[in-house]
PDB file of N, CA and C in Angstrom:
ATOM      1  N   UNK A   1       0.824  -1.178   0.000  1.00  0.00           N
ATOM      2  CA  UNK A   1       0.000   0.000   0.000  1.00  0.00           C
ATOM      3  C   UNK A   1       0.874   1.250   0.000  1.00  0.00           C
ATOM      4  N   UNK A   2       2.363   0.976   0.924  1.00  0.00           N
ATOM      5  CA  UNK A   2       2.961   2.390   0.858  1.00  0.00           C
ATOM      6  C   UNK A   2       3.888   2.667  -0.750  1.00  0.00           C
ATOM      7  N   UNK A   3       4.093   1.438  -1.277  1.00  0.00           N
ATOM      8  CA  UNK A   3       4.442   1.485  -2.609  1.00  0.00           C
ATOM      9  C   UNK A   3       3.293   2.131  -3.212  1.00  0.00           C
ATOM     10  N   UNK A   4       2.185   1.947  -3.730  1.00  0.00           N
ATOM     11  CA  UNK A   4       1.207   3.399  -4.128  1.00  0.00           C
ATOM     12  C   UNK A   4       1.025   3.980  -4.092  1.00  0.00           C
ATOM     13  N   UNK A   5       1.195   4.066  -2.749  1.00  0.00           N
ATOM     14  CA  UNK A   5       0.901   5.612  -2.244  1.00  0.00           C
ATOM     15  C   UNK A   5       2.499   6.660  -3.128  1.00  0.00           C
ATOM     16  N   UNK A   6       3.271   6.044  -2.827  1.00  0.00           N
ATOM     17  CA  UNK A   6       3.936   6.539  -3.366  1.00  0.00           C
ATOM     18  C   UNK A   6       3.859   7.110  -4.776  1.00  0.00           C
ATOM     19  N   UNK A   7       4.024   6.069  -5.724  1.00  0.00           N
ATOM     20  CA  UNK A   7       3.427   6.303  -6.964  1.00  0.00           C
ATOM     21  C   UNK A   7       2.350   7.325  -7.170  1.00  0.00           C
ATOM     22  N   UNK A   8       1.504   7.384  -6.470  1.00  0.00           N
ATOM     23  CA  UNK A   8       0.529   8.562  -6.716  1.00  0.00           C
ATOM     24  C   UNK A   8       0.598   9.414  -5.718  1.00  0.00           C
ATOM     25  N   UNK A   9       0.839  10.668  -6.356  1.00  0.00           N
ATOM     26  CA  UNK A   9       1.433  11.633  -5.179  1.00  0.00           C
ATOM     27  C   UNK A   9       0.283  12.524  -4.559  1.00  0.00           C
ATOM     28  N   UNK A  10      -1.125  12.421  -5.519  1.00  0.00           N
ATOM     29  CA  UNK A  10      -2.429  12.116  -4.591  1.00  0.00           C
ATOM     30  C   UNK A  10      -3.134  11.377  -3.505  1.00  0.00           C
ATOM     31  N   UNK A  11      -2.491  10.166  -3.728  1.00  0.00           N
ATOM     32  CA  UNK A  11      -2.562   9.278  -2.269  1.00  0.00           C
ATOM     33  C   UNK A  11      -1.812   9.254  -1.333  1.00  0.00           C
ATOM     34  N   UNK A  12      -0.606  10.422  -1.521  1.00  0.00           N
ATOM     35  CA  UNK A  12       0.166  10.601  -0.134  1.00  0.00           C
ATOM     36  C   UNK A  12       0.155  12.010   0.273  1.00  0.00           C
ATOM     37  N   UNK A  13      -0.533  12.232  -0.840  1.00  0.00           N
ATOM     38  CA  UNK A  13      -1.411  13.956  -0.138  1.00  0.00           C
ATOM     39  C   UNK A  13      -2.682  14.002   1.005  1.00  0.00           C
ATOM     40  N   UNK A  14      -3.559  12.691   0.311  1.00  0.00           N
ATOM     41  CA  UNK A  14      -4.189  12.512   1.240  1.00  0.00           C
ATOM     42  C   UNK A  14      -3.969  11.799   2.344  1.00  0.00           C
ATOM     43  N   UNK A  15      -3.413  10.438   2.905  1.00  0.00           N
ATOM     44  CA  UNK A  15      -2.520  10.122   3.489  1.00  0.00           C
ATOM     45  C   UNK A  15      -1.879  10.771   4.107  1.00  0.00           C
ATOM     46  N   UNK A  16      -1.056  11.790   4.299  1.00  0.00           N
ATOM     47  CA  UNK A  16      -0.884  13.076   5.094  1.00  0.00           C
ATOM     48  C   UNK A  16      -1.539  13.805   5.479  1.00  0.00           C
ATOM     49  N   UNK A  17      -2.927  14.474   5.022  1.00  0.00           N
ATOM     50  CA  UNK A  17      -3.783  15.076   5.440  1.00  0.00           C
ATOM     51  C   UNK A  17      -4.862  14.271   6.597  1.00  0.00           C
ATOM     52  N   UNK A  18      -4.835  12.961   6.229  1.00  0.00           N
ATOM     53  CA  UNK A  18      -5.797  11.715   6.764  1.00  0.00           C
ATOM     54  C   UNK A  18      -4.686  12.248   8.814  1.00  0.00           C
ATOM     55  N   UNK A  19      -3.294  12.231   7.960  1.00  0.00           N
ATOM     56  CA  UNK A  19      -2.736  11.545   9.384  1.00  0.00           C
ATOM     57  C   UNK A  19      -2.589  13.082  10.464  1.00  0.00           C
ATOM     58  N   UNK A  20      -2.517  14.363   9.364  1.00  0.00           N
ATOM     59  CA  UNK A  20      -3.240  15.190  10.136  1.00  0.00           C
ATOM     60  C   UNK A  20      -4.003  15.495  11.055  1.00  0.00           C
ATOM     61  N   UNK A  21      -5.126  14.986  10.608  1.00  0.00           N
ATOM     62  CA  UNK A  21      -6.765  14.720  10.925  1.00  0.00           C
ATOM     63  C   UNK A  21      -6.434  13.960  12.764  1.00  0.00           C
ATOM     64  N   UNK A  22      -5.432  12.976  12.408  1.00  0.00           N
ATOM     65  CA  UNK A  22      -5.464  11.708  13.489  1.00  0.00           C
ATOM     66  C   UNK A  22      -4.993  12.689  14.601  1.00  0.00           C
ATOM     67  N   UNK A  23      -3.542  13.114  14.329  1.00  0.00           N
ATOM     68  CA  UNK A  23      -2.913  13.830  15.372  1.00  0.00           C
ATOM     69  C   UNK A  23      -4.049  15.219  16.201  1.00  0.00           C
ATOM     70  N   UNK A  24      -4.703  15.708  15.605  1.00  0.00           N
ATOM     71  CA  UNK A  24      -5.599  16.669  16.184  1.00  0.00           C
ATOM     72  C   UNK A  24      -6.695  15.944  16.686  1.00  0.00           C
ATOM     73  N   UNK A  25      -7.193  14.798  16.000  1.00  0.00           N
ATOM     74  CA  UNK A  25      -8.070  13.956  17.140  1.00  0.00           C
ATOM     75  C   UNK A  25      -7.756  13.654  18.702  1.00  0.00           C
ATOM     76  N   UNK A  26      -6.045  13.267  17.766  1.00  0.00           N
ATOM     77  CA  UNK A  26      -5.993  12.614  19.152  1.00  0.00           C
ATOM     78  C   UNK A  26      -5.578  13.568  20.529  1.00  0.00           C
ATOM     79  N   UNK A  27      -5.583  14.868  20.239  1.00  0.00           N
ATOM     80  CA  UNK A  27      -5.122  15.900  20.729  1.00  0.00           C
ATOM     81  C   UNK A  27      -7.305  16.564  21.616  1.00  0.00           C
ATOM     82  N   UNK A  28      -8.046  16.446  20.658  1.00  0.00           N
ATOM     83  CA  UNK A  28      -9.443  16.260  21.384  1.00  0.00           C
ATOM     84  C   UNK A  28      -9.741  15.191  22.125  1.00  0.00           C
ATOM     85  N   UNK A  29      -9.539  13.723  22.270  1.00  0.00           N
ATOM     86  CA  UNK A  29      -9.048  12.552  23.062  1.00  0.00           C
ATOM     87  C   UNK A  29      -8.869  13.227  24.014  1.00  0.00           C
ATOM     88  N   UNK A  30      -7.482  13.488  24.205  1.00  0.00           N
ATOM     89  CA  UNK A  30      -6.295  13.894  25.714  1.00  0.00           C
ATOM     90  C   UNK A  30      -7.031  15.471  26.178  1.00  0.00           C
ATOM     91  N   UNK A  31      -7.448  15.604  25.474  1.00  0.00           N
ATOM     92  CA  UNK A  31      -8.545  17.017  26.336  1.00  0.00           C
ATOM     93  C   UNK A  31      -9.720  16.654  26.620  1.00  0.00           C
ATOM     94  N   UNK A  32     -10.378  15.546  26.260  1.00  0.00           N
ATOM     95  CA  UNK A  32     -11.586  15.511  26.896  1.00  0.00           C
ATOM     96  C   UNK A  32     -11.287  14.359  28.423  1.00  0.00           C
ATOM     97  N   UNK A  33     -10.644  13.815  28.108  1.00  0.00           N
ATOM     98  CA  UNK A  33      -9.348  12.656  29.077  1.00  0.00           C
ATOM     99  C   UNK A  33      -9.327  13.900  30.185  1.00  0.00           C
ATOM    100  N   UNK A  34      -8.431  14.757  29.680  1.00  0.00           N
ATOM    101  CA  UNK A  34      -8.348  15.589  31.178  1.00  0.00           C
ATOM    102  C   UNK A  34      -9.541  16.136  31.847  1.00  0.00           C
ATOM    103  N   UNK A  35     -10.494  16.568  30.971  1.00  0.00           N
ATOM    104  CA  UNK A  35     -11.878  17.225  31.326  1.00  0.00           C
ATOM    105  C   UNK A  35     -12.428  16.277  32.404  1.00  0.00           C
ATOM    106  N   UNK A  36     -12.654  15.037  31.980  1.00  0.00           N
ATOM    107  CA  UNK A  36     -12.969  14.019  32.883  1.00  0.00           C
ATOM    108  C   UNK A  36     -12.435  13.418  34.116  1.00  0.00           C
ATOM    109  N   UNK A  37     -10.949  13.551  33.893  1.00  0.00           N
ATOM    110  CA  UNK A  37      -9.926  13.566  34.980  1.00  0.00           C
ATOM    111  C   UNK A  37     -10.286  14.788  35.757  1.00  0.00           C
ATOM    112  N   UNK A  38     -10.512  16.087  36.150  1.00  0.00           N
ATOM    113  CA  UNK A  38     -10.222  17.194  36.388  1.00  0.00           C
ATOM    114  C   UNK A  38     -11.666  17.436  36.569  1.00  0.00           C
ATOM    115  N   UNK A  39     -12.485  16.652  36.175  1.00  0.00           N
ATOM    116  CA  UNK A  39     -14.064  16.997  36.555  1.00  0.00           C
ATOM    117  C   UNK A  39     -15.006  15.933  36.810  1.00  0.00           C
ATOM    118  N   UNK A  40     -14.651  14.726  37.724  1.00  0.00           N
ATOM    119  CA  UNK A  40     -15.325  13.410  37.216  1.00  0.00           C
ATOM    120  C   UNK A  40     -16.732  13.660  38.065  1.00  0.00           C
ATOM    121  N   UNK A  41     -17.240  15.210  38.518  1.00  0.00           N
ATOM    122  CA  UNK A  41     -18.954  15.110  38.801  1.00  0.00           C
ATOM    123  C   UNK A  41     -19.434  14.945  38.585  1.00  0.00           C
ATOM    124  N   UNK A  42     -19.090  15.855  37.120  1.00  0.00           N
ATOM    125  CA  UNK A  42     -19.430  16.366  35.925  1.00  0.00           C
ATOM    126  C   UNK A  42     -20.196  14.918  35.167  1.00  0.00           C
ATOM    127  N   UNK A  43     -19.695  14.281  34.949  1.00  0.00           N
ATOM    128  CA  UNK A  43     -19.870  12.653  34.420  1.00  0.00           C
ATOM    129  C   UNK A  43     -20.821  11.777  35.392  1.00  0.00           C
ATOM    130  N   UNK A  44     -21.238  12.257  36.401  1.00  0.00           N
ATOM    131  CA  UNK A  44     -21.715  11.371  37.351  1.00  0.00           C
ATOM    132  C   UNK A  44     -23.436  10.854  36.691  1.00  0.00           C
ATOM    133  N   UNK A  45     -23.683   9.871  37.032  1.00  0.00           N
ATOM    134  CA  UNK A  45     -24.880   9.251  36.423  1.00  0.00           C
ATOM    135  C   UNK A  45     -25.554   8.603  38.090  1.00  0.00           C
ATOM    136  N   UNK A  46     -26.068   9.287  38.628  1.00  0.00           N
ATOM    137  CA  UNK A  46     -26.999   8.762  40.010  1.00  0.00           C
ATOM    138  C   UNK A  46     -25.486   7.994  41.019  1.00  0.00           C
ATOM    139  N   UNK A  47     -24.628   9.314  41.003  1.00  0.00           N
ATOM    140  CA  UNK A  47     -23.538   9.141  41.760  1.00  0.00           C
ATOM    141  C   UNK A  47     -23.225   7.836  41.524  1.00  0.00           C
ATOM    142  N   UNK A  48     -22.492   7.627  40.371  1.00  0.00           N
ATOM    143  CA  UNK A  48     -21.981   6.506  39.833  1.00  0.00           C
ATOM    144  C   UNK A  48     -20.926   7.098  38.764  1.00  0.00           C
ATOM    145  N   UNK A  49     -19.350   7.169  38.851  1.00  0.00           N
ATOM    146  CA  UNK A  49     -18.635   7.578  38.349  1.00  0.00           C
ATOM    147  C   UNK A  49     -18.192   6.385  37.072  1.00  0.00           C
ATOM    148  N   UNK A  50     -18.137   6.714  35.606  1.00  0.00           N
ATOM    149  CA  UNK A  50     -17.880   5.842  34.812  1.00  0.00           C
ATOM    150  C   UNK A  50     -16.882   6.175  34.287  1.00  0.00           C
ATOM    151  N   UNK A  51     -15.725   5.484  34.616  1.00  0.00           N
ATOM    152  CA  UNK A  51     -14.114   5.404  34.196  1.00  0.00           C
ATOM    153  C   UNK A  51     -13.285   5.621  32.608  1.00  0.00           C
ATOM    154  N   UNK A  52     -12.974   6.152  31.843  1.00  0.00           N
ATOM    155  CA  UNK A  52     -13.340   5.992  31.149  1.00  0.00           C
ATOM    156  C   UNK A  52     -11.673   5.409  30.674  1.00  0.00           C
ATOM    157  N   UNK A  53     -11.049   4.712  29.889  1.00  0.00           N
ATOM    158  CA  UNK A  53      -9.679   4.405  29.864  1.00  0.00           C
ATOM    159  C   UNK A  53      -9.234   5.147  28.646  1.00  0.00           C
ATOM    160  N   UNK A  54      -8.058   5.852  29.153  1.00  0.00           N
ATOM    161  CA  UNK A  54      -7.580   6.378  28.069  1.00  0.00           C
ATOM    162  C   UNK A  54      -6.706   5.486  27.038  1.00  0.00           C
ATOM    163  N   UNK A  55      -6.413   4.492  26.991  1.00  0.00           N
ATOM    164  CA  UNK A  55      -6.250   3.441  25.938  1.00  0.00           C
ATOM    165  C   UNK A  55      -7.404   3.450  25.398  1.00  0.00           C
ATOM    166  N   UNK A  56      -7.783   2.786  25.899  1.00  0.00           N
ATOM    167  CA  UNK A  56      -9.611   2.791  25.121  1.00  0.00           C
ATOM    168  C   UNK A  56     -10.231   3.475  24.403  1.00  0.00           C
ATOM    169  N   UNK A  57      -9.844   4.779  25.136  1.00  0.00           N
ATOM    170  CA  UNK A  57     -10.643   5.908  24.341  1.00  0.00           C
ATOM    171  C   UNK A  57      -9.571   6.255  23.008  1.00  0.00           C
ATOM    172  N   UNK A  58      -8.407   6.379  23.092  1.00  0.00           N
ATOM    173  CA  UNK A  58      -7.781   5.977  21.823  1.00  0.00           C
ATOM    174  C   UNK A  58      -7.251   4.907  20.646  1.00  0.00           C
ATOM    175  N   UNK A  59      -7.802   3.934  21.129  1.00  0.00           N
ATOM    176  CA  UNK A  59      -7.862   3.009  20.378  1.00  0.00           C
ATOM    177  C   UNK A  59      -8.835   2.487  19.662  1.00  0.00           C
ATOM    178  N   UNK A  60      -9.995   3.303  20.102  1.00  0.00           N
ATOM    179  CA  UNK A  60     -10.981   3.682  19.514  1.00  0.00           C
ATOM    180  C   UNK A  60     -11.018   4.308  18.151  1.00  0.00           C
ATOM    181  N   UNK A  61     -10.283   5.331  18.584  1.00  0.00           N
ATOM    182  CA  UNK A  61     -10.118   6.815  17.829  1.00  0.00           C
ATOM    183  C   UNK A  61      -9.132   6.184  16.472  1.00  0.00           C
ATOM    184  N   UNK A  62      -8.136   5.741  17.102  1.00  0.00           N
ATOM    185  CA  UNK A  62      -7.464   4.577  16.038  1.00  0.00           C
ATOM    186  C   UNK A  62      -8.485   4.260  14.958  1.00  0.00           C
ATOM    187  N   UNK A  63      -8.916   3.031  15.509  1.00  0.00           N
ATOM    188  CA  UNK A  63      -9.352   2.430  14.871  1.00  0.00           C
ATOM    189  C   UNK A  63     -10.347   3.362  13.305  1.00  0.00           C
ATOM    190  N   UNK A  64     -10.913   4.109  14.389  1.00  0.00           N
ATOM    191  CA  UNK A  64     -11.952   5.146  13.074  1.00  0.00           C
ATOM    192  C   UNK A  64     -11.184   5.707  12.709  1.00  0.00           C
ATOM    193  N   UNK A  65      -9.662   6.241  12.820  1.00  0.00           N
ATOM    194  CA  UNK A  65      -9.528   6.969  11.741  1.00  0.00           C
ATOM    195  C   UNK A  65      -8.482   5.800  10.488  1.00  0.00           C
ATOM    196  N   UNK A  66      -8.279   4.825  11.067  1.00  0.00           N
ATOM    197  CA  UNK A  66      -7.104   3.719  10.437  1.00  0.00           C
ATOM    198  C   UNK A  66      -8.413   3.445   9.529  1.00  0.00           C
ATOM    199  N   UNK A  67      -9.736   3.337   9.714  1.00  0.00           N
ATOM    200  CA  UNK A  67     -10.778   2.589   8.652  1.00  0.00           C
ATOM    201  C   UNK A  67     -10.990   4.120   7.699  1.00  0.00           C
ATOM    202  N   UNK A  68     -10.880   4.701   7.650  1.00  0.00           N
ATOM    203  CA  UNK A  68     -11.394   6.239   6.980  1.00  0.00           C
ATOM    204  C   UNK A  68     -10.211   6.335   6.193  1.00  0.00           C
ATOM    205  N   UNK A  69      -8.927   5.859   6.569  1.00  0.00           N
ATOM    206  CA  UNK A  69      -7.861   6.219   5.771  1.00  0.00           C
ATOM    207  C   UNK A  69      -7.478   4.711   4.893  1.00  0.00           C
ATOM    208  N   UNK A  70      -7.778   3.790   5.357  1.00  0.00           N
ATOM    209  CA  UNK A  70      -8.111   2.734   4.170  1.00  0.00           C
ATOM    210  C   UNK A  70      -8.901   2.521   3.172  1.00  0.00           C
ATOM    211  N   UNK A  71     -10.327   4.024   3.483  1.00  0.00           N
ATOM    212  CA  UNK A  71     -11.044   3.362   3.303  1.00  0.00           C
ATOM    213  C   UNK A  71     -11.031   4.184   1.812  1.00  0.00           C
ATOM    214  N   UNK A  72     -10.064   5.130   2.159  1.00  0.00           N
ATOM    215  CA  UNK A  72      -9.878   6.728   1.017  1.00  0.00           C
ATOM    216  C   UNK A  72      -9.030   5.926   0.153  1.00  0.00           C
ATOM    217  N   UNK A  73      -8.340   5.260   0.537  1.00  0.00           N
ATOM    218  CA  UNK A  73      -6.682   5.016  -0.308  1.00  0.00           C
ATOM    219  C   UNK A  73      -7.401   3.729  -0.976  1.00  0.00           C
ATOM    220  N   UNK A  74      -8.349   2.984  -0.726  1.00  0.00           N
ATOM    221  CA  UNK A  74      -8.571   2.076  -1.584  1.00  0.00           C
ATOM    222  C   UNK A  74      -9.871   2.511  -2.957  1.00  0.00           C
ATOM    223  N   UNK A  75      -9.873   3.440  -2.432  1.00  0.00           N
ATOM    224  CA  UNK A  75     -11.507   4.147  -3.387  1.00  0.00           C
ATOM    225  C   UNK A  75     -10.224   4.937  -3.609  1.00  0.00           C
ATOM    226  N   UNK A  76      -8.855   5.663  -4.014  1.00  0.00           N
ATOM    227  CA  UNK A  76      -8.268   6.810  -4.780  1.00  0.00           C
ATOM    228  C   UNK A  76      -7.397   5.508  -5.684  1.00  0.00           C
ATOM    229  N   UNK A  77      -7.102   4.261  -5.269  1.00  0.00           N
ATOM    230  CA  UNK A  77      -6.449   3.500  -5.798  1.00  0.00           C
ATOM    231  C   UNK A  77      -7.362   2.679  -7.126  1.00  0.00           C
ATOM    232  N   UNK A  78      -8.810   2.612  -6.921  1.00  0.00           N
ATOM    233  CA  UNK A  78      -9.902   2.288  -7.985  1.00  0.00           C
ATOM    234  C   UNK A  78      -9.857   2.998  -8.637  1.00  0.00           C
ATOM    235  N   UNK A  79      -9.958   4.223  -8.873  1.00  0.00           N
ATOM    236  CA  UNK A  79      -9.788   5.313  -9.685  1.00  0.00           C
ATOM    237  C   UNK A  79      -9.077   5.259 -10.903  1.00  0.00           C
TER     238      UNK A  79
END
C-alpha cells in the first residue's frame, strides 16, 4: 500500500492530510481525558462515576480513523 501511495502523489497527499486529521483527534481525546480527569462530577450518572480508559478511548479513535484512511486510499487507488 505504501508502494502506491507513493506512486501517486495524490494518495500521499491525502494520506498526510488523513494523518493530520489523526494527530488533532488525538489531541481532542487527551482534552476531553483531562476534562474528565479534572471533573469526574461532571460525568456522574446517580452518583456513579464511569471510568473511562484512556487506551480505550484511543484506540478507539485509532481504529476510526485507520478505517477512513483505508477506506480513502482504496476508493483513490480504484480510480
Amino acid at each position: 500500500m505504501a508502494g502506491k501511495c507513493i506512486k501517486n502523489p495524490e494518495n500521499v497527499e491525502e494520506l498526510d492530510k488523513l494523518y493530520n486529521e489523526w494527530i488533532y483527534r488525538q489531541t481532542e481525546v487527551q482534552a476531553l481525558l483531562d476534562l474528565v480527569d479534572a471533573n469526574p462530577e461532571i460525568f456522574n450518572d446517580e452518583n456513579e462515576i464511569v471510568e473511562i480508559s484512556e487506551e480505550e478511548a484511543i484506540q478507539d479513535d485509532c481504529r476510526i480513523v485507520l478505517e477512513d484512511i483505508t477506506n480513502k486510499i482504496i476508493k483513490n487507488l480504484g480510480n
